[in-house]
PDB file of N, CA and C in Angstrom:
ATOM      1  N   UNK A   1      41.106 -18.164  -2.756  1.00  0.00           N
ATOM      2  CA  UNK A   1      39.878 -18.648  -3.347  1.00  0.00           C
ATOM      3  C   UNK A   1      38.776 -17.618  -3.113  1.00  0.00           C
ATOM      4  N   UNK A   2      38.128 -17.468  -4.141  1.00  0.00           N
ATOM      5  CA  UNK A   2      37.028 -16.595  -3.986  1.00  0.00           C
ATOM      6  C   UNK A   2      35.720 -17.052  -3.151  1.00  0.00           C
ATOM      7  N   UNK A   3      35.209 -16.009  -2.200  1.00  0.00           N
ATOM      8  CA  UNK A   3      34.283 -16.510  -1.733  1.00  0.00           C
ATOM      9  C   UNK A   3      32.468 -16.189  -2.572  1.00  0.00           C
ATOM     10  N   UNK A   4      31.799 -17.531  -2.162  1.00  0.00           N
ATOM     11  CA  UNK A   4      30.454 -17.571  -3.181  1.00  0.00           C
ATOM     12  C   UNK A   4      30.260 -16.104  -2.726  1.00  0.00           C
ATOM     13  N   UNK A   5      29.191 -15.207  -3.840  1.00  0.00           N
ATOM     14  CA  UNK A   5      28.533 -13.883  -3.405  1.00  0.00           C
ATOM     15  C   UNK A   5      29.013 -12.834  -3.712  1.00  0.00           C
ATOM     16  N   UNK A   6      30.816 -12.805  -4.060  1.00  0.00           N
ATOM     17  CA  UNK A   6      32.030 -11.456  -4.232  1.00  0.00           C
ATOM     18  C   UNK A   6      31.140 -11.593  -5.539  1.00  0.00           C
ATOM     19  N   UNK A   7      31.691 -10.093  -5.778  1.00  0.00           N
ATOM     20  CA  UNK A   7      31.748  -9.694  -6.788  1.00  0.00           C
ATOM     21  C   UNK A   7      32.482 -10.244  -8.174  1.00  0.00           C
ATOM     22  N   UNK A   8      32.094 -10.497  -9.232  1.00  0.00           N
ATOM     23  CA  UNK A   8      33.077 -11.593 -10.188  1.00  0.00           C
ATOM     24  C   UNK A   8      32.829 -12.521 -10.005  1.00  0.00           C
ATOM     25  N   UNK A   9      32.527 -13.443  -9.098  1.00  0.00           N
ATOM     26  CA  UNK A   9      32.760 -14.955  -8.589  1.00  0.00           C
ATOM     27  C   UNK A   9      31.774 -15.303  -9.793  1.00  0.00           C
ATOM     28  N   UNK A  10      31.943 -16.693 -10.036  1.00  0.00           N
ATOM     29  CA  UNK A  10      31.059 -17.759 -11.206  1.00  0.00           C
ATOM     30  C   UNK A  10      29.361 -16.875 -10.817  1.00  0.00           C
ATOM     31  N   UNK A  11      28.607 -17.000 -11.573  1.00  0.00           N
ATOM     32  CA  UNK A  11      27.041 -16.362 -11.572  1.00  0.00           C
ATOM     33  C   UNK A  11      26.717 -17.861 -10.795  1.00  0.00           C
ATOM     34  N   UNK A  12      27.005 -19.015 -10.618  1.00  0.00           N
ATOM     35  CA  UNK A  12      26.293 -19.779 -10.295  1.00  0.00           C
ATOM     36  C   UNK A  12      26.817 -19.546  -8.658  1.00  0.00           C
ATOM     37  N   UNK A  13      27.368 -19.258  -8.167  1.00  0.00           N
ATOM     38  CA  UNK A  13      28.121 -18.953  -6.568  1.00  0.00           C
ATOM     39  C   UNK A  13      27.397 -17.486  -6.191  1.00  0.00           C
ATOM     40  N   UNK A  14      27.324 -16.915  -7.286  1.00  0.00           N
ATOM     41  CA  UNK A  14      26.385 -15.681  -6.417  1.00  0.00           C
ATOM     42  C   UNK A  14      24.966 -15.707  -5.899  1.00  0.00           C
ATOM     43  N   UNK A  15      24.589 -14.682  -4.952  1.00  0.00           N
ATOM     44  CA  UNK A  15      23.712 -15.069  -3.790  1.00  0.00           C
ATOM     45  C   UNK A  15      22.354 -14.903  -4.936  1.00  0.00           C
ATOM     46  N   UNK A  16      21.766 -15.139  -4.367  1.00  0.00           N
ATOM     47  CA  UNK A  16      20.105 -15.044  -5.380  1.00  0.00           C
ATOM     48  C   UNK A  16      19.986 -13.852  -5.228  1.00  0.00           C
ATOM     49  N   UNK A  17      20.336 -12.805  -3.933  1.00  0.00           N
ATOM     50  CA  UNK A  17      19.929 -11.611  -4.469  1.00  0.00           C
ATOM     51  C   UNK A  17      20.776 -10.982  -4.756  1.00  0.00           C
ATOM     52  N   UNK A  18      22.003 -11.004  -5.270  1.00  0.00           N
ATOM     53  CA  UNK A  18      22.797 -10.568  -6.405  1.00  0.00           C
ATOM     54  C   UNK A  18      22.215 -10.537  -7.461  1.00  0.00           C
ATOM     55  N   UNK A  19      21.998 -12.281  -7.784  1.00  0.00           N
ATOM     56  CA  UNK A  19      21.477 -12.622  -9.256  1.00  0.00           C
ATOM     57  C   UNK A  19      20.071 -11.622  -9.162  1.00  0.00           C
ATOM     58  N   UNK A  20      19.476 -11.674  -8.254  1.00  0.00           N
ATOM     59  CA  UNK A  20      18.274 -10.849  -8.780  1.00  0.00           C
ATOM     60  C   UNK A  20      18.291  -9.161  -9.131  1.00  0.00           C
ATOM     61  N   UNK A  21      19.582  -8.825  -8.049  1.00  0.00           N
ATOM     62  CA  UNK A  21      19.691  -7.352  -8.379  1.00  0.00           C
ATOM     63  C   UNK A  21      20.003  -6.778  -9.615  1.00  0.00           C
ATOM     64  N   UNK A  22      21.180  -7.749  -9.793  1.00  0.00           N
ATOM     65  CA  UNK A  22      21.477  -7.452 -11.493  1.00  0.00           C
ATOM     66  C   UNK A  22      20.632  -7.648 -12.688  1.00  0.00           C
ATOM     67  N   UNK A  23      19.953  -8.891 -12.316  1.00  0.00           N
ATOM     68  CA  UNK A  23      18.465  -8.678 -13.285  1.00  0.00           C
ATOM     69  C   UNK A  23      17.855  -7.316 -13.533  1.00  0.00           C
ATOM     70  N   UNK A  24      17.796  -7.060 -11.824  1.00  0.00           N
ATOM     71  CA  UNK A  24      16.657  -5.835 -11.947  1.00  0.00           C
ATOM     72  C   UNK A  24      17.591  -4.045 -12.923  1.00  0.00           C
ATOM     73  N   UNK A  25      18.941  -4.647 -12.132  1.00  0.00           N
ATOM     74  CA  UNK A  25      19.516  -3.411 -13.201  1.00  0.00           C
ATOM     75  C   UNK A  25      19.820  -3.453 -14.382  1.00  0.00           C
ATOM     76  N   UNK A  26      19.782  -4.890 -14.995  1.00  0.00           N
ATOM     77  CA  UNK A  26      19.894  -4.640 -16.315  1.00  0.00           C
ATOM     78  C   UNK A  26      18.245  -4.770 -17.298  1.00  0.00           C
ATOM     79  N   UNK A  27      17.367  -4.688 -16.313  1.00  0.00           N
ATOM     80  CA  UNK A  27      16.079  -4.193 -16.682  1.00  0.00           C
ATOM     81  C   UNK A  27      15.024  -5.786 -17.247  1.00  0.00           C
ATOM     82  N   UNK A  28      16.019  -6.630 -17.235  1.00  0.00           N
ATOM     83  CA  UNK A  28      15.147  -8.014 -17.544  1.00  0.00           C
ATOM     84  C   UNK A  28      13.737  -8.202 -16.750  1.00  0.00           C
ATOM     85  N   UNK A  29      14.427  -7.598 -15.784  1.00  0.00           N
ATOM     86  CA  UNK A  29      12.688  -7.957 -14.717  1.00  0.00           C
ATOM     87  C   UNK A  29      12.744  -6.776 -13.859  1.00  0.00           C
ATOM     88  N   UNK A  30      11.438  -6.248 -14.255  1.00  0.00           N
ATOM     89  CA  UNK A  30      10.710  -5.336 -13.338  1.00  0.00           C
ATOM     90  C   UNK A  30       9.902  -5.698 -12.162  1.00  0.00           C
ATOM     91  N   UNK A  31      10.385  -5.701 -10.720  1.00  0.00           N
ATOM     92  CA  UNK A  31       9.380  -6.427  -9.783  1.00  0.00           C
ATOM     93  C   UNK A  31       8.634  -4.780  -8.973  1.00  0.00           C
ATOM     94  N   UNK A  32       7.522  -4.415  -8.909  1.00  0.00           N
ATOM     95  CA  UNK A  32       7.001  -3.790  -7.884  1.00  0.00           C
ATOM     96  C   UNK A  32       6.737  -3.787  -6.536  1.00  0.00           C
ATOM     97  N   UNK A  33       7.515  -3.566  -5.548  1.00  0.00           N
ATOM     98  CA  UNK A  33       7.385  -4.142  -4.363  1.00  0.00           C
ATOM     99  C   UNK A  33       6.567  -3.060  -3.515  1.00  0.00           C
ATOM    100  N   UNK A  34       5.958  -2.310  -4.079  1.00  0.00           N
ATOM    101  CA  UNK A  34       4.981  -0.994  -3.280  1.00  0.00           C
ATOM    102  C   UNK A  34       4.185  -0.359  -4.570  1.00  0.00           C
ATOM    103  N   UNK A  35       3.441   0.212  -3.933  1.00  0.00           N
ATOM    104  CA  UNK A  35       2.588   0.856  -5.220  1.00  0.00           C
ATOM    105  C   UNK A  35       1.951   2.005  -4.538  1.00  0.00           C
ATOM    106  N   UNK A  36       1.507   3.459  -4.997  1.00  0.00           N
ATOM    107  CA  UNK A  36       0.677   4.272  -4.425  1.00  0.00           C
ATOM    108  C   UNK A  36      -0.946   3.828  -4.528  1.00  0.00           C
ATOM    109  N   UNK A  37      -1.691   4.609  -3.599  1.00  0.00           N
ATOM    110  CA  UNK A  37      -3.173   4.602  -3.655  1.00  0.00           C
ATOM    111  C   UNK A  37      -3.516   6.657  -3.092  1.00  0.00           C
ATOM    112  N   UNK A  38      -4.288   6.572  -3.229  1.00  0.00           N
ATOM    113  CA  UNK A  38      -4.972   7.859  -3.167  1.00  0.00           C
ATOM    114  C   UNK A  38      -6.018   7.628  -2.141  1.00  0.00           C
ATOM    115  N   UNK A  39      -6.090   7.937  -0.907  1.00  0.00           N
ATOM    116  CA  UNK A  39      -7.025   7.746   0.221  1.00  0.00           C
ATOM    117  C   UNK A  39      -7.925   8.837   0.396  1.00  0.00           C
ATOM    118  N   UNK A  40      -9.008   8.663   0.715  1.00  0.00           N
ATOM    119  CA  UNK A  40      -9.732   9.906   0.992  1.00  0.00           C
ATOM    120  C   UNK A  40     -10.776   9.260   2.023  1.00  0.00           C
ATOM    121  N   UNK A  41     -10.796  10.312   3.281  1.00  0.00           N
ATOM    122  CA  UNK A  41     -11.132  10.109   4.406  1.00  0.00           C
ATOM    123  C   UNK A  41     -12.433  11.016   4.750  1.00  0.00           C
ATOM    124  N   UNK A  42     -13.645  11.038   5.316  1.00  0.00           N
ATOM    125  CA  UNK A  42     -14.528  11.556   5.726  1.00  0.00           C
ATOM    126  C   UNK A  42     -15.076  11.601   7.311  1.00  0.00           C
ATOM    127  N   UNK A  43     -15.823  12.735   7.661  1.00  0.00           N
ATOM    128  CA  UNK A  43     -16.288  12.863   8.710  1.00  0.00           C
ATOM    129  C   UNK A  43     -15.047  12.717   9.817  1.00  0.00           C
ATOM    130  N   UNK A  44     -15.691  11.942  11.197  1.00  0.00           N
ATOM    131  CA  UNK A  44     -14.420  11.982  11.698  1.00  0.00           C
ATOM    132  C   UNK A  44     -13.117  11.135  11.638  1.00  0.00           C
ATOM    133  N   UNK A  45     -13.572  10.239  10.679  1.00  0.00           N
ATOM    134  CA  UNK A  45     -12.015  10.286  10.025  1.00  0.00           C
ATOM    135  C   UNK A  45     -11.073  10.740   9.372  1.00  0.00           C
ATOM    136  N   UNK A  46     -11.139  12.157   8.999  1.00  0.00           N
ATOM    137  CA  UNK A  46     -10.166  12.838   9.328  1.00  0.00           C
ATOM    138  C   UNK A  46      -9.230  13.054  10.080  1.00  0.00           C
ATOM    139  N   UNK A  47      -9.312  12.716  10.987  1.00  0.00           N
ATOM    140  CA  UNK A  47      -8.392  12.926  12.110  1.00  0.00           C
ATOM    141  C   UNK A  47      -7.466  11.623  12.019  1.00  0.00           C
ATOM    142  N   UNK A  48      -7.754  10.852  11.442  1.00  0.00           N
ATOM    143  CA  UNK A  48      -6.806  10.048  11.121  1.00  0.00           C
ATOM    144  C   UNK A  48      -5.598  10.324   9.743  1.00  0.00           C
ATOM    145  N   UNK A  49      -5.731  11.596   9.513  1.00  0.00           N
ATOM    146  CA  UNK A  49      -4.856  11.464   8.536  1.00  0.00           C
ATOM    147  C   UNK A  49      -3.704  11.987   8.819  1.00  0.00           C
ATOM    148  N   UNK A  50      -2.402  12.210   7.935  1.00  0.00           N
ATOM    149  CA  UNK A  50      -1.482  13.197   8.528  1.00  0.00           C
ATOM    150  C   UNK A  50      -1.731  14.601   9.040  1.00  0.00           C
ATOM    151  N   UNK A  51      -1.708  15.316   9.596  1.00  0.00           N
ATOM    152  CA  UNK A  51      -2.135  17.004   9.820  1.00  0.00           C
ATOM    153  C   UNK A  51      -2.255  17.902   8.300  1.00  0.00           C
ATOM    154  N   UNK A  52      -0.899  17.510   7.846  1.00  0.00           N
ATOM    155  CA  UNK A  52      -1.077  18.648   6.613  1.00  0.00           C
ATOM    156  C   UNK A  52      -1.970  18.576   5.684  1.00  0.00           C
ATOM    157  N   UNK A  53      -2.843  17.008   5.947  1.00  0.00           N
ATOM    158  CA  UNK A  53      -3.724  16.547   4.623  1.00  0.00           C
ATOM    159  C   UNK A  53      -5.179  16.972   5.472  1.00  0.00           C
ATOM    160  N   UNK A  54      -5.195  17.041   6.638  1.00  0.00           N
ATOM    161  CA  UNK A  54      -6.351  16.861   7.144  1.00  0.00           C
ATOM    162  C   UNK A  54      -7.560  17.784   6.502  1.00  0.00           C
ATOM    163  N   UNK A  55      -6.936  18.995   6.096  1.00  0.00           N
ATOM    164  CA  UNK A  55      -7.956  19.891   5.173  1.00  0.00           C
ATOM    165  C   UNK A  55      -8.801  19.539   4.366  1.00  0.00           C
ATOM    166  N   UNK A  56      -8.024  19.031   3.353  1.00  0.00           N
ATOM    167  CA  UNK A  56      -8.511  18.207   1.937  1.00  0.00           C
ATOM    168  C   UNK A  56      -9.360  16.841   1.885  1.00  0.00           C
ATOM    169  N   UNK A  57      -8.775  16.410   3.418  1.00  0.00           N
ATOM    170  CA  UNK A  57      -9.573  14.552   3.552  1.00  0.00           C
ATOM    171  C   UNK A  57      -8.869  13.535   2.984  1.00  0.00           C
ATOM    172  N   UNK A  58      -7.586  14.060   2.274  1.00  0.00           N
ATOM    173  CA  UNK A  58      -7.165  13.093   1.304  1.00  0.00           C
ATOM    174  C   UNK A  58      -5.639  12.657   1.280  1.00  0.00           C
ATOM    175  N   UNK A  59      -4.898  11.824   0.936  1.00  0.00           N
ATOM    176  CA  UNK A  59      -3.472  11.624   0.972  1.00  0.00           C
ATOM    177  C   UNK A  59      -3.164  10.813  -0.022  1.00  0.00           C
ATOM    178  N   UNK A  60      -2.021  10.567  -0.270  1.00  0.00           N
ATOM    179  CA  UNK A  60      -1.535   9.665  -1.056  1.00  0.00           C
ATOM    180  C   UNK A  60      -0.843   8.734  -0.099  1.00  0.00           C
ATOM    181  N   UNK A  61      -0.996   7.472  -0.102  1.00  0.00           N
ATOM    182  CA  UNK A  61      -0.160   6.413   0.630  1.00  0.00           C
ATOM    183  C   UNK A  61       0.868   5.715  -0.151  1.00  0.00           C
ATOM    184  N   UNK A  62       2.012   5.060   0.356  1.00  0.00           N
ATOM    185  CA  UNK A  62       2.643   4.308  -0.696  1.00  0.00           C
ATOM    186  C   UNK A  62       2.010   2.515   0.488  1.00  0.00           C
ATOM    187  N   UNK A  63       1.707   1.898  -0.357  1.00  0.00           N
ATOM    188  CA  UNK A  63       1.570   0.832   0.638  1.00  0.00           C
ATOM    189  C   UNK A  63       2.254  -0.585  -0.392  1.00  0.00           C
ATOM    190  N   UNK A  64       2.693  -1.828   0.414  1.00  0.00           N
ATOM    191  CA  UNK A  64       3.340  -2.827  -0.783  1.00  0.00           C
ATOM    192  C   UNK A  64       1.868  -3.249  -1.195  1.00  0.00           C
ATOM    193  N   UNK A  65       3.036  -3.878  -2.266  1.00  0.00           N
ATOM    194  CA  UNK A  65       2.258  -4.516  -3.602  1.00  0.00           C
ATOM    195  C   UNK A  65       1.221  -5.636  -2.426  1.00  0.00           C
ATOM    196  N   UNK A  66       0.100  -5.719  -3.055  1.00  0.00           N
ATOM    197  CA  UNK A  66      -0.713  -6.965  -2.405  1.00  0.00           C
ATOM    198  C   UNK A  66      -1.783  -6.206  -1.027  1.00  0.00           C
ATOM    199  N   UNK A  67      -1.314  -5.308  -1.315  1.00  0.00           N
ATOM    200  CA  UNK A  67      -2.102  -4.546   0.064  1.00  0.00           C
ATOM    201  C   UNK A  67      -3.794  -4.714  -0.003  1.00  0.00           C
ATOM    202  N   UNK A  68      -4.391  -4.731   1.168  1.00  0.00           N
ATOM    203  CA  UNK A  68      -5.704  -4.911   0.684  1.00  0.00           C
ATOM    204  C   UNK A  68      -6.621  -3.437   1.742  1.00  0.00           C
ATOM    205  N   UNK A  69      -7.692  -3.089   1.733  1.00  0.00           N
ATOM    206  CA  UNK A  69      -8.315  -1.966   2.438  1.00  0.00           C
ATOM    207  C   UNK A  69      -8.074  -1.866   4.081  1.00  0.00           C
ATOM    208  N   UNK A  70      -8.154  -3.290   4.518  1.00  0.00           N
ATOM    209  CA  UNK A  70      -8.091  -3.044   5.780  1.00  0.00           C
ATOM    210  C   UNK A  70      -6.295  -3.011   5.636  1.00  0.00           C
ATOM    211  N   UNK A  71      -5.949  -3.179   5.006  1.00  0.00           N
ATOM    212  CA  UNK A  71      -4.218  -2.656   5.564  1.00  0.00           C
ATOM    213  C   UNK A  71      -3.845  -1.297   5.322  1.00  0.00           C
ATOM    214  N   UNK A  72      -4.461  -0.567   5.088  1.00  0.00           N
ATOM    215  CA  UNK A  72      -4.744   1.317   4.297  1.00  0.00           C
ATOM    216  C   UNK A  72      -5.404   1.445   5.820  1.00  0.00           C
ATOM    217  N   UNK A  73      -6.520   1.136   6.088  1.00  0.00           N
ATOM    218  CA  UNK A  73      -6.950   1.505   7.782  1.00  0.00           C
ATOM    219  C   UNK A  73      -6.213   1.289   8.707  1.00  0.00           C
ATOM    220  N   UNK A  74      -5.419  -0.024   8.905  1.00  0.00           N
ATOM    221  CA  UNK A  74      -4.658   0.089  10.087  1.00  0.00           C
ATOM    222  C   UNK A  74      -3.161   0.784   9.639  1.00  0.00           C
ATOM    223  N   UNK A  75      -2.940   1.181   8.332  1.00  0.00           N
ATOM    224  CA  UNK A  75      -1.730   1.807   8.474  1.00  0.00           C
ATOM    225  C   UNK A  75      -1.975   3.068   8.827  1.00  0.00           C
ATOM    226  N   UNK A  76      -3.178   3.473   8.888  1.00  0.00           N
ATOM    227  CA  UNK A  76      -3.616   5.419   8.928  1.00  0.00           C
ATOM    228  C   UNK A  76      -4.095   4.768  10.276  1.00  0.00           C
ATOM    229  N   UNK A  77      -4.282   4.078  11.424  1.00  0.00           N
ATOM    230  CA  UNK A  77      -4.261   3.989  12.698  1.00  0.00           C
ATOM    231  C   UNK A  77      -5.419   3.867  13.469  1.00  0.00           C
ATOM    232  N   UNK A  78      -6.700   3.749  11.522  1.00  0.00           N
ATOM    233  CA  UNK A  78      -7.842   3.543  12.052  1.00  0.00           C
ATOM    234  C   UNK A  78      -7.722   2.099  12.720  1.00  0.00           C
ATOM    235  N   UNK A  79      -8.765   1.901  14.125  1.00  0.00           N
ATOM    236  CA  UNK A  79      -9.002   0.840  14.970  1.00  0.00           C
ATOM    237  C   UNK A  79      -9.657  -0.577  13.786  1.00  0.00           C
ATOM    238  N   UNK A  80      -8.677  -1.742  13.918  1.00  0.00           N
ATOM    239  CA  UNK A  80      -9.463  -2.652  13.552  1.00  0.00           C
ATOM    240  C   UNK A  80     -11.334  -3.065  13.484  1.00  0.00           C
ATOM    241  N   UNK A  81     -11.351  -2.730  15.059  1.00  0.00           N
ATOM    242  CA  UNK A  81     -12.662  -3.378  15.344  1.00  0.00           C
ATOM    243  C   UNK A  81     -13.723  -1.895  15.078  1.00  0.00           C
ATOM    244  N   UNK A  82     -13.293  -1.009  14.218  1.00  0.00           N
ATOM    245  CA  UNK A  82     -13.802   0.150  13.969  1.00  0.00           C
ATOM    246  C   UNK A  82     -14.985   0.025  13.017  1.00  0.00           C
ATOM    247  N   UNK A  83     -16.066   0.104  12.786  1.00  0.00           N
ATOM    248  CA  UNK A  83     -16.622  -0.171  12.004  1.00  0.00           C
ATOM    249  C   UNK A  83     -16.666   0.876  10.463  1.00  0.00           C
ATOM    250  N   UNK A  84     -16.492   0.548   9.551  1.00  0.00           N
ATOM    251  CA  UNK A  84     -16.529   1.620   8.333  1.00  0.00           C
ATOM    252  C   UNK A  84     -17.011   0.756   7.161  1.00  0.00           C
ATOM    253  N   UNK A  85     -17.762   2.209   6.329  1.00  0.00           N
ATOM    254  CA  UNK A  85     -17.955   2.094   4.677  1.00  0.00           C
ATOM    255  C   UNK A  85     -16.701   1.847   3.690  1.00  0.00           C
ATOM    256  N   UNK A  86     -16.176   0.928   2.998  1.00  0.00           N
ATOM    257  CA  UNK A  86     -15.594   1.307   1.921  1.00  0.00           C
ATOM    258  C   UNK A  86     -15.474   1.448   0.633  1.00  0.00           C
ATOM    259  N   UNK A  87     -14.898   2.053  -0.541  1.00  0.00           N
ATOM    260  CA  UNK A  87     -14.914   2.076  -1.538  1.00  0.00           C
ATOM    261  C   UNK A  87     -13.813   2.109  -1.903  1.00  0.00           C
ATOM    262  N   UNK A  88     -13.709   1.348  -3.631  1.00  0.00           N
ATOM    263  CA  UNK A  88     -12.111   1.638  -4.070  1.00  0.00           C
ATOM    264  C   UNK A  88     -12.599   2.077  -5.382  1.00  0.00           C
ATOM    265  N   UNK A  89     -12.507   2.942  -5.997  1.00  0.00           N
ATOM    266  CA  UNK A  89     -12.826   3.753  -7.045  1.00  0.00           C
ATOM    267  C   UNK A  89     -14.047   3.791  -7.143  1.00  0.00           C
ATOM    268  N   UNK A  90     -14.968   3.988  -6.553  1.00  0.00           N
ATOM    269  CA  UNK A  90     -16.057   4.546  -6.393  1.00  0.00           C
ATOM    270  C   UNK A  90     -17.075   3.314  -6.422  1.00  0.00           C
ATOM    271  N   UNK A  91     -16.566   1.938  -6.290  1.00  0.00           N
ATOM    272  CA  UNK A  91     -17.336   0.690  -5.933  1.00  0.00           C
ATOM    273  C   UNK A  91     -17.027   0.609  -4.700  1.00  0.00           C
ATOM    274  N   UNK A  92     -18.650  -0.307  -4.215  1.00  0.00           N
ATOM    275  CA  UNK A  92     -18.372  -1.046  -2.652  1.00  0.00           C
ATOM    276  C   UNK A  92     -17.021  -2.039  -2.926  1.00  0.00           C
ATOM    277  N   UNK A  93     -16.399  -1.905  -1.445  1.00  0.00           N
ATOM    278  CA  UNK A  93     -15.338  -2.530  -1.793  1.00  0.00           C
ATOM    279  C   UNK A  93     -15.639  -3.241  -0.020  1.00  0.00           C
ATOM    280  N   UNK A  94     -14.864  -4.669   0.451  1.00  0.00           N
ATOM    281  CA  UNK A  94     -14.559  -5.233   0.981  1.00  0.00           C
ATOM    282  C   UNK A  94     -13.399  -5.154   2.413  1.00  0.00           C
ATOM    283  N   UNK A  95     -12.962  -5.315   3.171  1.00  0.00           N
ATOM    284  CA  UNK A  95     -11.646  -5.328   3.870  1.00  0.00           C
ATOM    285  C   UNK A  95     -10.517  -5.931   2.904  1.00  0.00           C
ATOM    286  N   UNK A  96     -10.908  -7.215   2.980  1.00  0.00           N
ATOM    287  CA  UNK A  96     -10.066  -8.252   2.291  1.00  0.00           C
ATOM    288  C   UNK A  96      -9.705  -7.720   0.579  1.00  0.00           C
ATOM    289  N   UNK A  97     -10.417  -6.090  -0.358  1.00  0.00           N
ATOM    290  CA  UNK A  97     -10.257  -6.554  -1.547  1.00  0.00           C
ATOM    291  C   UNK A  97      -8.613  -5.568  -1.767  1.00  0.00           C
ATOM    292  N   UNK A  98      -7.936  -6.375  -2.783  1.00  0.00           N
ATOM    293  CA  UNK A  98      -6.793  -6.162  -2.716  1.00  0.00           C
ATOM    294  C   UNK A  98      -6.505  -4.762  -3.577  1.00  0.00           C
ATOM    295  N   UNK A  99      -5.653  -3.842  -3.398  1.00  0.00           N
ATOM    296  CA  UNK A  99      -5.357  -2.743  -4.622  1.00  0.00           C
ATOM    297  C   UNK A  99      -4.307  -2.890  -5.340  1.00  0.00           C
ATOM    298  N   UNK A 100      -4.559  -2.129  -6.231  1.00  0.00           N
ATOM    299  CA  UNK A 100      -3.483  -1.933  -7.210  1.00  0.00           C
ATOM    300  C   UNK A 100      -3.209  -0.464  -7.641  1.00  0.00           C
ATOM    301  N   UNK A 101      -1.915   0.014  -7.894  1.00  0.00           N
ATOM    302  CA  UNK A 101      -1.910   0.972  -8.027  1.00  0.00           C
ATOM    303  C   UNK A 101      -2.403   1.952  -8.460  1.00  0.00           C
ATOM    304  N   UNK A 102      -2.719   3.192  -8.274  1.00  0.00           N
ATOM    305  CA  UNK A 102      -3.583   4.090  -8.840  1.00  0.00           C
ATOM    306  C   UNK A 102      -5.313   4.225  -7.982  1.00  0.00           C
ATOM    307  N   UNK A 103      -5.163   3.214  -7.485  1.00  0.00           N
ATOM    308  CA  UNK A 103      -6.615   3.019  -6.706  1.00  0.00           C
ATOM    309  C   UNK A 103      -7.315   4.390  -5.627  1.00  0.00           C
ATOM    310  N   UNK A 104      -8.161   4.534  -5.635  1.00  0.00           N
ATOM    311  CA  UNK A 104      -8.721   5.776  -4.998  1.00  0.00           C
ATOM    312  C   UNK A 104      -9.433   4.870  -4.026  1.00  0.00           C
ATOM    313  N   UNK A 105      -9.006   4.889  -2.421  1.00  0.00           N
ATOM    314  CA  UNK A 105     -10.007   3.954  -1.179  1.00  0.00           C
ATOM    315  C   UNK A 105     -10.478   5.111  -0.458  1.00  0.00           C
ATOM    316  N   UNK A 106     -12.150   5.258  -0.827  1.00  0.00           N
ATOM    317  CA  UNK A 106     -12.492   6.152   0.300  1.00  0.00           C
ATOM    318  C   UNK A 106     -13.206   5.383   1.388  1.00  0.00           C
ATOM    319  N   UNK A 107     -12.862   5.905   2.554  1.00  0.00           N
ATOM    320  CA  UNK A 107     -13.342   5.601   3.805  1.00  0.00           C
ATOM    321  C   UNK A 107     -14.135   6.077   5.121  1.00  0.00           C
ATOM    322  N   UNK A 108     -15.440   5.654   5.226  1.00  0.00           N
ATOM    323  CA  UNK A 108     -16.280   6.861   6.038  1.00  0.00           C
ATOM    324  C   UNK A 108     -16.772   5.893   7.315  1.00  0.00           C
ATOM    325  N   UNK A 109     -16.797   6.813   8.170  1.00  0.00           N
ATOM    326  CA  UNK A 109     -17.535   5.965   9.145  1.00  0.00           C
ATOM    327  C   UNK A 109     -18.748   5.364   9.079  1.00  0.00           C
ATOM    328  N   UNK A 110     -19.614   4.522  10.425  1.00  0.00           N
ATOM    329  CA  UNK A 110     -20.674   4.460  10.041  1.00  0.00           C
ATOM    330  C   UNK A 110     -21.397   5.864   9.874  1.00  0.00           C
ATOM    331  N   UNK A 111     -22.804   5.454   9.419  1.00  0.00           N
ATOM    332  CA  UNK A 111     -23.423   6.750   9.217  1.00  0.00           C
ATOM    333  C   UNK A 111     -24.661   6.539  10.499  1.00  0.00           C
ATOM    334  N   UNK A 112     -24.594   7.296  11.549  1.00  0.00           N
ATOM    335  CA  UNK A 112     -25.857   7.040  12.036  1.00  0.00           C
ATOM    336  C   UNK A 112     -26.802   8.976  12.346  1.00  0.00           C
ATOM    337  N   UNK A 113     -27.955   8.801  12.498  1.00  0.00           N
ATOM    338  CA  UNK A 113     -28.811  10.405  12.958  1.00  0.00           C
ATOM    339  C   UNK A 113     -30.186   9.948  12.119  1.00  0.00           C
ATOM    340  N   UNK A 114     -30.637  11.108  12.196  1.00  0.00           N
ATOM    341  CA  UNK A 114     -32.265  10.673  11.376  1.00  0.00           C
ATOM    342  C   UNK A 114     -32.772  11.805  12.233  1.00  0.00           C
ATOM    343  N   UNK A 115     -33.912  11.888  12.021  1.00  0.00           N
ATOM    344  CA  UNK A 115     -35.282  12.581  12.590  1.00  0.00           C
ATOM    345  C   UNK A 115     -35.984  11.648  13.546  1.00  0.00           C
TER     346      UNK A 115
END
């Protein structure tokens, strides 16, 4: 007897993520489970980036789908309780606001000095 999940077995005995894989290879459904963003870092946050980017200020991240700004900071190792500016394509942007691919999050510290 075949067990539910083999290969061949009835479509109704296979595992859901069978059924879903084969969806996805026969192209019925496209799911995105990550997406890139384009980060760009200032002042001394730089030093939070990888080394080879640190020149430029800038990286490309892959982060999953649903990601929001503060999950781009704590994945680059900036401190939660850190205080920062953000932007996501050149609007004020939020912790909580979510991206979508293609998104540009720049991130600066506070700004403090004066005369």
């Amino acid at each position: 007897m075949e067990r539910s999940g083999e290969a061949g077995g009835h479509p109704s005995r296979r595992s859901l993520a069978d059924r879903r894989g084969a969806a996805l290879r026969r192209g019925r459904r496209r799911v995105r489970r990550s997406l890139i963003v384009e980060v760009r870092l200032f002042a001394t946050f730089t030093s939070y980036l990888p080394p080879r980017d640190r020149a430029t200020g800038a990286t490309a991240l892959d982060v999953p789908a649903g990601a929001t700004v503060d999950d781009v900071a704590v994945r680059l190792g900036i401190p939660e309780a850190m205080a920062r500016v953000a932007l996501v394509n050149g609007e004020d942007a939020g912790p909580e606001r979510h991206l979508s691919a293609g998104d540009v999050v720049t991130l600066f510290p506070p700004l403090m000095g004066g005369v």
